[in-house]
Protein backbone atom coordinates (compact mmCIF):
# COMPACT_ATOMS: atom_id res chain seq x y z
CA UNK A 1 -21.22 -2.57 11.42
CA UNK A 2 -21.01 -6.48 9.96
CA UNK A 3 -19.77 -8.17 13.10
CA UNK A 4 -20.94 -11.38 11.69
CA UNK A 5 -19.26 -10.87 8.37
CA UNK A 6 -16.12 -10.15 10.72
CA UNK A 7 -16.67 -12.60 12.37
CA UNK A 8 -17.03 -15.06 9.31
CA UNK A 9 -14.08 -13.55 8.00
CA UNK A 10 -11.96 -14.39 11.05
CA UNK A 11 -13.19 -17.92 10.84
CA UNK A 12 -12.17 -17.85 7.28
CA UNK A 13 -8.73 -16.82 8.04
CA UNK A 14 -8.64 -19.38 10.91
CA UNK A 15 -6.53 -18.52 14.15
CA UNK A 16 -3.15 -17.26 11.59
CA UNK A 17 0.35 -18.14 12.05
CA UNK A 18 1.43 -19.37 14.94
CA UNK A 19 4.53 -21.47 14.24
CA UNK A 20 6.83 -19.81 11.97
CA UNK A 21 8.32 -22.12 9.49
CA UNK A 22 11.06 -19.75 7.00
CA UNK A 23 10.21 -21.01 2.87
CA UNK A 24 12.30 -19.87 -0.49
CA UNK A 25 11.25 -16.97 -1.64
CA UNK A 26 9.99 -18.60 -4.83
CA UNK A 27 7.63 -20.98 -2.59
CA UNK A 28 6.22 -17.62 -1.07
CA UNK A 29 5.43 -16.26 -4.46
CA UNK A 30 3.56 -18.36 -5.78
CA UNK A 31 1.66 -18.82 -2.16
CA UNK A 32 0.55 -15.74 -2.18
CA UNK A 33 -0.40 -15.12 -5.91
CA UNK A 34 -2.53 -18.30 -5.10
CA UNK A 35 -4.08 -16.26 -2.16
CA UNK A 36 -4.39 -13.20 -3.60
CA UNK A 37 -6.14 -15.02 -7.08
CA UNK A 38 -9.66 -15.85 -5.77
CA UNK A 39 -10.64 -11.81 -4.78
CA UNK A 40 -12.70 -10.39 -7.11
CA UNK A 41 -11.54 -7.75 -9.84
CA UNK A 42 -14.41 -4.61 -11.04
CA UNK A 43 -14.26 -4.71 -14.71
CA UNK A 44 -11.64 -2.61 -15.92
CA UNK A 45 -9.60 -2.18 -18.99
CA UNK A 46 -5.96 -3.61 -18.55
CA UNK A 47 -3.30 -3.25 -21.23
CA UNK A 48 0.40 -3.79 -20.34
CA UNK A 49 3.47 -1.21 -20.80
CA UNK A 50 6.47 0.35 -19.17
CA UNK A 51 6.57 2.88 -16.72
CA UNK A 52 9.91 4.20 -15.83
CA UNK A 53 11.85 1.31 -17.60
CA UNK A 54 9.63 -0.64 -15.43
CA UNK A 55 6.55 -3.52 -16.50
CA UNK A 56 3.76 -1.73 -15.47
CA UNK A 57 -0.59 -2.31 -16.10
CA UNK A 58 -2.72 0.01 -16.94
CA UNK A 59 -5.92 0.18 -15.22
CA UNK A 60 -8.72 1.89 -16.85
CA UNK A 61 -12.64 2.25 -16.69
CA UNK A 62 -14.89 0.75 -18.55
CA UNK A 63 -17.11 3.57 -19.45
CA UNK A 64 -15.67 7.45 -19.55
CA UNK A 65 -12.40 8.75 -18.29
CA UNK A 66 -11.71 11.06 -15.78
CA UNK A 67 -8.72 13.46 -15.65
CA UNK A 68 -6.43 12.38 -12.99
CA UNK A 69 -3.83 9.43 -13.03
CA UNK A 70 -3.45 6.89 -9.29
CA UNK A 71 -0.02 5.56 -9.68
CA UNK A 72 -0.70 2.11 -7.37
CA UNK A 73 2.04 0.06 -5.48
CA UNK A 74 1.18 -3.37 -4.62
CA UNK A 75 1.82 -5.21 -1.57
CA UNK A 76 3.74 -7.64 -0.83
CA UNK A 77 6.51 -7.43 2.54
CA UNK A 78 8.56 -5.94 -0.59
CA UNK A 79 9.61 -9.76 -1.65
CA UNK A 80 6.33 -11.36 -3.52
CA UNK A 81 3.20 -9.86 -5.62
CA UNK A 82 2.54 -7.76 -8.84
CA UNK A 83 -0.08 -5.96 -10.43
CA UNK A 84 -1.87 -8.76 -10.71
CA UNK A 85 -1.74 -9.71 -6.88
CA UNK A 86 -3.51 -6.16 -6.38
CA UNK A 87 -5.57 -6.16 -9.06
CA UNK A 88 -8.72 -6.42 -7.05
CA UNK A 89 -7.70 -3.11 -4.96
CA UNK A 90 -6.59 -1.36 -7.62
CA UNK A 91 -9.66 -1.47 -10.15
CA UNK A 92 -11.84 -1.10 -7.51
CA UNK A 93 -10.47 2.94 -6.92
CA UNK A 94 -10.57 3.22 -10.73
CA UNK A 95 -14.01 1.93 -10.76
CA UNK A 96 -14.84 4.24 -7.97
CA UNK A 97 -12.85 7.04 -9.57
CA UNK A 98 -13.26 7.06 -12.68
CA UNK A 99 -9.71 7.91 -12.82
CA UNK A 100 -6.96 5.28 -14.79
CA UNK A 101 -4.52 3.84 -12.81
CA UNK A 102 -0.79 2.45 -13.17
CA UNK A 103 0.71 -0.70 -10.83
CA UNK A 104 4.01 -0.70 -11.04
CA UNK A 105 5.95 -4.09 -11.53
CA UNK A 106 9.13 -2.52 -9.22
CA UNK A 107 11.80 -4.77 -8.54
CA UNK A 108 11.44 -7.05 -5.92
CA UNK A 109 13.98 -8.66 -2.79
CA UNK A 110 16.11 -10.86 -1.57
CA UNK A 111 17.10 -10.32 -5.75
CA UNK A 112 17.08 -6.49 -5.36
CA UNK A 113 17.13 -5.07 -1.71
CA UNK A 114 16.43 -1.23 -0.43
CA UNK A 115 16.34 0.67 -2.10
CA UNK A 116 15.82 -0.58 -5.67
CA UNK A 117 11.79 -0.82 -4.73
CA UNK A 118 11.61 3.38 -3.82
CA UNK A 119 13.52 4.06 -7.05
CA UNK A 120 11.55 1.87 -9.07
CA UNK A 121 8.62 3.87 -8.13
CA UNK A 122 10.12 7.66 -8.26
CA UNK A 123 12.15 6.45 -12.15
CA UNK A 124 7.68 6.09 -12.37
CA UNK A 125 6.69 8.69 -11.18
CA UNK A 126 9.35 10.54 -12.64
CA UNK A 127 8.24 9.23 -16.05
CA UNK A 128 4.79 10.45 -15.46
CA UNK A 129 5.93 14.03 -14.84
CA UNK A 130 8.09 14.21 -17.97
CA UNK A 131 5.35 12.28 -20.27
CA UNK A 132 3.30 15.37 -19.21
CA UNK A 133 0.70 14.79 -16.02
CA UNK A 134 0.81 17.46 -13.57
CA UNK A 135 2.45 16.18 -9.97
CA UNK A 136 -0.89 17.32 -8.23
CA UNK A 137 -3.13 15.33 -10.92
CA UNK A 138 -1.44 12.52 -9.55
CA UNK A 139 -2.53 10.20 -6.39
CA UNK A 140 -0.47 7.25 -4.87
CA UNK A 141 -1.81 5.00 -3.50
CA UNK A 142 -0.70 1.39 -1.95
CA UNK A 143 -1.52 -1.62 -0.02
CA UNK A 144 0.86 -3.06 2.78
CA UNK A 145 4.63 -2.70 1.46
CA UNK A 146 3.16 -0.35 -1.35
CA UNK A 147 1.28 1.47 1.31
CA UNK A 148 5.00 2.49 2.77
CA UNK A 149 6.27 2.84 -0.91
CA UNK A 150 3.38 5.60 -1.39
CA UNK A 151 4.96 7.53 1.69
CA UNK A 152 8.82 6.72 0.63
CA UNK A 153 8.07 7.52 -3.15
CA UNK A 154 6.71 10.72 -1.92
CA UNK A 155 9.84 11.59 0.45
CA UNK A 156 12.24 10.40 -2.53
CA UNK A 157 10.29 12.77 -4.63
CA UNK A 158 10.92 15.66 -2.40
CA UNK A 159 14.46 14.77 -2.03
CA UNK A 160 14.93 15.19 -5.56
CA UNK A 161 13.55 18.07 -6.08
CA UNK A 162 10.25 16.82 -8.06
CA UNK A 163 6.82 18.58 -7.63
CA UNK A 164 5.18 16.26 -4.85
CA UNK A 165 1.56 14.51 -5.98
CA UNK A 166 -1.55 15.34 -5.10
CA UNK A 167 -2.60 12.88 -2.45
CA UNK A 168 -1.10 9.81 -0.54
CA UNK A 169 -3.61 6.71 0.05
CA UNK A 170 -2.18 3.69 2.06
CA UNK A 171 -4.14 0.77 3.15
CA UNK A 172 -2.22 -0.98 6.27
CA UNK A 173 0.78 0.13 5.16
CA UNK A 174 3.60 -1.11 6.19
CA UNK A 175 5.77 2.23 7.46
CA UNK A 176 8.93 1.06 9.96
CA UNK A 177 11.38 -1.42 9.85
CA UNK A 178 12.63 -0.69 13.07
CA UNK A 179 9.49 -2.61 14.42
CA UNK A 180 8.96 -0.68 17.41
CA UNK A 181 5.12 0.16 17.12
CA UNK A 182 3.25 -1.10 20.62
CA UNK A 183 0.77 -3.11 18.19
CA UNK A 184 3.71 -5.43 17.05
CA UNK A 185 3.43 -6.85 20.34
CA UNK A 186 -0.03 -6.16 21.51
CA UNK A 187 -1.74 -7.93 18.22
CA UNK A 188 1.07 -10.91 18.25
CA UNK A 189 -1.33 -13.85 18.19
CA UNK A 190 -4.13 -11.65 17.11
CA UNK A 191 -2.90 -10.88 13.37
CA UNK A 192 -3.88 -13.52 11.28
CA UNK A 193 -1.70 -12.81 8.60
CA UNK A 194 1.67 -12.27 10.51
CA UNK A 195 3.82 -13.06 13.27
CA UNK A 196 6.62 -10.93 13.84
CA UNK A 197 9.62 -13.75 13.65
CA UNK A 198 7.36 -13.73 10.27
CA UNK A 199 7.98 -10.24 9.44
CA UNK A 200 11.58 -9.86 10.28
CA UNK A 201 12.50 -13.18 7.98
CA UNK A 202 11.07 -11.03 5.12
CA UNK A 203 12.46 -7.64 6.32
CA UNK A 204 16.11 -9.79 6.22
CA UNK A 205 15.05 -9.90 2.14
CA UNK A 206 14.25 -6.32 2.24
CA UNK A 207 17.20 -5.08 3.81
CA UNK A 208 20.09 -7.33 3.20
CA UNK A 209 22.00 -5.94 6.74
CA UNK A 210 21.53 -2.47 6.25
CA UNK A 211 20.44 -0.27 9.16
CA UNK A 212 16.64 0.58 9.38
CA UNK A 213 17.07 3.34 11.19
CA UNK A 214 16.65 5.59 8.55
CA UNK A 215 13.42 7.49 6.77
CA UNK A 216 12.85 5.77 3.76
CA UNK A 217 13.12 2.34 6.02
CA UNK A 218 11.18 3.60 9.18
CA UNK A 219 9.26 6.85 8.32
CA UNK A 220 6.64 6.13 10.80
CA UNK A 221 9.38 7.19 12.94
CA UNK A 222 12.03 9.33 11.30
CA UNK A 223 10.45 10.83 8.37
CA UNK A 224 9.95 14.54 8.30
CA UNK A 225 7.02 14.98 6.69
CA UNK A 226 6.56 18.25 5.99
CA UNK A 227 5.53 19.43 2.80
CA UNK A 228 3.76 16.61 2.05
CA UNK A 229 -0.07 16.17 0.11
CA UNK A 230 -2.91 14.69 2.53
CA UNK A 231 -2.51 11.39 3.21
CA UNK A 232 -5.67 8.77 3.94
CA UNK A 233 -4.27 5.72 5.99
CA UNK A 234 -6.30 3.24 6.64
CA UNK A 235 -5.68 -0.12 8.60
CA UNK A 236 -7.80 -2.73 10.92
CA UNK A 237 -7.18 -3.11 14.75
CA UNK A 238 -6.47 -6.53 14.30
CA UNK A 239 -2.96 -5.99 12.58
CA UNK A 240 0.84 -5.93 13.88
CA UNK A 241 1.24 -2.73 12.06
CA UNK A 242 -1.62 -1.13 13.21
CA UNK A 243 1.03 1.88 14.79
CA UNK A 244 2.80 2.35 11.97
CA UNK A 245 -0.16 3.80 10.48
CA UNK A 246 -0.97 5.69 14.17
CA UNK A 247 2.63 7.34 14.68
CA UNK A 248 2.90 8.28 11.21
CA UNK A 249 -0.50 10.58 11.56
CA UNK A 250 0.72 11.91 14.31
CA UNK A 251 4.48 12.77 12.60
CA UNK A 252 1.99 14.48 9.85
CA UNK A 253 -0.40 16.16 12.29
CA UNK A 254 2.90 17.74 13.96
CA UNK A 255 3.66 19.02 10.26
CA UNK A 256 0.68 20.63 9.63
CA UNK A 257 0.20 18.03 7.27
CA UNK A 258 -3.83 17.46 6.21
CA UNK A 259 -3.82 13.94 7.15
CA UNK A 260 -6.83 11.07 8.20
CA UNK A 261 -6.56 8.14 9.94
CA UNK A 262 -9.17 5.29 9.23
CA UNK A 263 -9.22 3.00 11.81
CA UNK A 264 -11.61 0.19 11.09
CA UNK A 265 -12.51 -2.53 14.76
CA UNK A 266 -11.68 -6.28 14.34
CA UNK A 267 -10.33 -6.40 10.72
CA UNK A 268 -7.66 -8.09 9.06
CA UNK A 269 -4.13 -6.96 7.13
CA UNK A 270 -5.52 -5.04 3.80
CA UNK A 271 -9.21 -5.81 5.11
CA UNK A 272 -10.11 -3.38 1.86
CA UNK A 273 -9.41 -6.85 -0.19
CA UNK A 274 -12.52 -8.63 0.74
CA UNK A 275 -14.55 -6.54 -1.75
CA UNK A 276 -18.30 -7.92 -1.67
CA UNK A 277 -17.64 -10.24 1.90
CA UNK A 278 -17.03 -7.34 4.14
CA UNK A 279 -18.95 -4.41 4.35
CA UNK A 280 -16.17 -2.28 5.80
CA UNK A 281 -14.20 -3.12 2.65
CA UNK A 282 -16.87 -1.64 0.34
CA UNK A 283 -17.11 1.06 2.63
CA UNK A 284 -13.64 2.28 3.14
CA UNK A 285 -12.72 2.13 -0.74
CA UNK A 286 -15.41 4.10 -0.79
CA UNK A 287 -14.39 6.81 1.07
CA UNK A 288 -10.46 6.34 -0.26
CA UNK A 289 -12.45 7.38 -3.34
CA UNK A 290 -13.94 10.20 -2.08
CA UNK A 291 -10.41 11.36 -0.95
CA UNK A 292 -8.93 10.50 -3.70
CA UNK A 293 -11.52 12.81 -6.25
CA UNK A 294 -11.52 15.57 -3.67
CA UNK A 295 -8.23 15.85 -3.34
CA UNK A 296 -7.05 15.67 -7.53
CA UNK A 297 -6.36 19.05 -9.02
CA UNK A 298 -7.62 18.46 -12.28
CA UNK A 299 -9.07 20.89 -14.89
């Protein structure tokens, strides 16, 4: 294990928020497209299109192909990012893979609140199926928000009758907007990415006053899961939403659902980011790899 890396990582990150200070939206944006820029990207093959009457990038290897398709959500708190803010994350499974990739552009709040996000990603998903791809040739996969929009995509799917995909991946996602995990409180001060005064001035974007007490808005709590393709969560024990990952393993285990939960000791928010710096970052996109090819009914 790199505890020094960790621990130069930390220091990196400094000791996170501490005083919460609300910005526009726009100010966000471009705050975090400025941290999200300097990550490195595998070379891949890009070229823009539309997925489901959405902007969308298409991620591809270098050298040959692979049959399957990852349809990738980025993160975000549902408000800020793009393809391009998960760029990093997302060639680095295709580059693992083999396998291309789409990242959805969805629609993002305060300008378009739950659930325009979720049906973004099923009119995708949706579009895939028609176009062709088989539903189990298919893997989502997401970071943070997109993490949660892998899980509510799925659920949305099954609720409208679609064939469900092949396999879930979801690093740290984010999974209840009730906020009611222990680790929201336990890893206050400890999260260097988030406070939760933080989190709920976001969530206000997200939801616009409508109750979170509801699946596709807290499945780590409500969600029945059953039904559903393995799932691969993975997430640091330094982050506030470290049990939304935890309780919504267990809500699969109780389903008979094949699920794993990749718990990785003193790591930051989307830890998988720091691609080359952090040994555990190599590491567990390695293994989401694995998943992801074992999983893949393909020819």
């Amino acid at each position: 294990m790199s505890r020094e890396q960790r621990a130069a990582i930390i220091g990196m990150l400094g000791d996170g928020p501490k005083d919460f200070a609300p910005e526009p939206v726009e100010t966000m944006r471009e705050s975090f497209a400025a941290l999200m820029a300097p990550f490195p990207v595998p070379p891949v093959r890009t070229s823009e299109l539309t997925l489901g009457g959405r902007p969308a990038v298409l991620v591809e290897p270098e050298g040959e192909t692979r049959p399957g398709t990852i349809l990738y959500f980025h993160g975000g708190s549902f408000a800020l990012g793009s393809p391009r803010t998960a760029m990093g994350l997302t060639a680095s499974l295709v580059t693992r893979t083999g396998v291309r990739a789409f990242s959805l552009d969805y629609r993002l709040a305060p300008e378009n609140p739950f659930p325009a996000a979720i049906e973004d990603c099923l009119a995708a998903y949706r579009s895939l199926l028609d176009s062709g791809v088989a539903a189990g040739s298919i893997a989502f996969a997401g970071d943070s928000a997109g993490g949660g929009l892998a899980v509510t995509t799925t659920l949305a799917a099954r609720n409208a009758g679609l064939p469900l995909p092949g396999a879930l991946v979801a690093f740290s996602p984010g999974l209840d907007h009730t906020r009611t995990g222990e680790s929201m409180d336990t890893k206050e001060g400890i999260d260097p990415f988030f406070t939760r005064q933080g989190m709920a001035y976001t969530a206000d974007f997200y939801l616009a006053g409508q109750d979170p007490n509801q699946e596709l808005a807290a499945p780590a709590v409500l969600a029945d899961l059953t039904g559903f393709p393995p799932i691969l969560l993975q997430v640091g024990t330094n982050e506030l939403l470290l049990d939304d990952s935890v309780r919504l393993a267990k809500r699969a285990r109780d389903a008979e659902v094949d699920v794993i939960l990749d718990i990785t000791a003193g790591v930051p928010h989307v830890f998988q980011s720091f691609i080359g710096q952090l040994d555990e970052a190599d590491q567990a996109l390695d293994r989401a790899a694995l998943f992801v090819t074992q999983r893949l009914q393909t020819p």
